[in-house]
Protein backbone atom coordinates (compact mmCIF):
# COMPACT_ATOMS: atom_id res chain seq x y z
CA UNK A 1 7.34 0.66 -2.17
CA UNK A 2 6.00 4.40 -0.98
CA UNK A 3 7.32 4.92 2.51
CA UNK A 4 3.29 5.43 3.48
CA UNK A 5 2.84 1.56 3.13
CA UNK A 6 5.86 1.23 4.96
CA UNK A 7 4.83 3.29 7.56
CA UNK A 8 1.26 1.12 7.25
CA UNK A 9 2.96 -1.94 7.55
CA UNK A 10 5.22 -1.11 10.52
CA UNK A 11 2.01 0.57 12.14
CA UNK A 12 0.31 -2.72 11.80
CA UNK A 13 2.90 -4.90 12.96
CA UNK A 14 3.08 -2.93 16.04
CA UNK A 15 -0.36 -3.12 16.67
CA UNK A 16 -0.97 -6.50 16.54
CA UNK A 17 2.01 -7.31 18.37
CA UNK A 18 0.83 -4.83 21.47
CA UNK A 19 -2.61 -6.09 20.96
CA UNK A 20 -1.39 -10.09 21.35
CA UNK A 21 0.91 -9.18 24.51
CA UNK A 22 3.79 -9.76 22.66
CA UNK A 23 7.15 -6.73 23.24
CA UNK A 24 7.26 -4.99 19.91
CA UNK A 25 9.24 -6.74 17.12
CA UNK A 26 12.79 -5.11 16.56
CA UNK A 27 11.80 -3.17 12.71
CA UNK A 28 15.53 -1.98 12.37
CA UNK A 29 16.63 -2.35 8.63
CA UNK A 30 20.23 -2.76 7.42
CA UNK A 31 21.88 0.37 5.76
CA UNK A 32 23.15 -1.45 2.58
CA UNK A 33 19.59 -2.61 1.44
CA UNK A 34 16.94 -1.48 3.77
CA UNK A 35 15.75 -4.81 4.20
CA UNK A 36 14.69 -5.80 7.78
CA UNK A 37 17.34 -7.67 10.03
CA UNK A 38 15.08 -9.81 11.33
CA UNK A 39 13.76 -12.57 8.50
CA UNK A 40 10.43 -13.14 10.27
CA UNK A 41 9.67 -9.04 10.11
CA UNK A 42 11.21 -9.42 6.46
CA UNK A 43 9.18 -12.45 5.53
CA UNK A 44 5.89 -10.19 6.87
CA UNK A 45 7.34 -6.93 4.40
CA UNK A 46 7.49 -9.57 1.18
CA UNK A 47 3.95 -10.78 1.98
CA UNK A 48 2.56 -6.98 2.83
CA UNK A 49 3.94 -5.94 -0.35
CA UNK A 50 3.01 -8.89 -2.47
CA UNK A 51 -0.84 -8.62 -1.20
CA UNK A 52 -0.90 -4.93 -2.67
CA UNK A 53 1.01 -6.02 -5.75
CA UNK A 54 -2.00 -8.10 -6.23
CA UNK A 55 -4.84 -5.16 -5.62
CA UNK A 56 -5.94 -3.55 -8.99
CA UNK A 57 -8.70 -1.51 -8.81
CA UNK A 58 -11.18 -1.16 -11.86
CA UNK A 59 -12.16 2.21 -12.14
CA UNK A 60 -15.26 3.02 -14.56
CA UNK A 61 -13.94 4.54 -18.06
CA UNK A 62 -16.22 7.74 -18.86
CA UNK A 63 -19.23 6.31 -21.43
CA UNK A 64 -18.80 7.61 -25.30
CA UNK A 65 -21.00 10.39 -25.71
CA UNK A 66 -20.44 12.06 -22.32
CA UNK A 67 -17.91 14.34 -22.43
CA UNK A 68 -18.46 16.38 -18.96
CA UNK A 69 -14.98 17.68 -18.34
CA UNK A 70 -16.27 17.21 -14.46
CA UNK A 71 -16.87 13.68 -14.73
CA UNK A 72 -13.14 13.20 -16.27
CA UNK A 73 -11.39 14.93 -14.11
CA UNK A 74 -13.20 13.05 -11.09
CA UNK A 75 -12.52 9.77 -12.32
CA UNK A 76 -8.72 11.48 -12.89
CA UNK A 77 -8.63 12.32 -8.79
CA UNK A 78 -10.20 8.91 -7.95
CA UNK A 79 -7.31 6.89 -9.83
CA UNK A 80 -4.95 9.36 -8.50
CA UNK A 81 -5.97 8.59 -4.33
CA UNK A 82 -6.26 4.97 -5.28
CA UNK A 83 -2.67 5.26 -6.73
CA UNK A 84 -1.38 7.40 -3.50
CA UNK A 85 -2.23 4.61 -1.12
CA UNK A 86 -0.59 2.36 -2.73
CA UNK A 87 -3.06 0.94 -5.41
CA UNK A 88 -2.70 -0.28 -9.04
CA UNK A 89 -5.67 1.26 -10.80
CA UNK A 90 -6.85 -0.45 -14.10
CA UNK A 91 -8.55 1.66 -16.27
């Protein structure tokens, strides 16, 4: 996983923590695997990366007889920003 949905996960836990009243979790991670020392915070990574696992977007293929360079290299940049946060994109 991209450390920007790392960085969105811990961001989130924190929040919601704060938010509840509750002392920030501990997010240290062990050196040998990364994985996070405590197994409720690690059980909360393998369900924040499992629900983006399951996001595909559809992005609309360019119809037959257009061939507008503009409208290709648009869909191009949208699969590309879906893809940088973290996306599948289906085309």
């Amino acid at each position: 996983m991209s450390d920007k949905l790392r960085a969105e996960f811990e961001a989130a836990i924190k929040k919601n923590q704060l938010a509840g009243g509750f002392r920030p979790a501990n997010l240290d991670r062990c050196a040998f695997d990364d994985s996070y020392v405590l197994p409720e915070v690690a059980g909360a990574w393998w369900g924040w990366q499992a629900s983006r696992e399951a996001l595909v977007i559809e992005l609309p293929g360019a119809c037959e007889c257009c061939h507008d360079q503009s409208a290709i290299d648009m869909n191009e940049a949208c699969a590309q920003a879906v893809e940088a946060a973290g996306l599948k994109v289906q085309s």
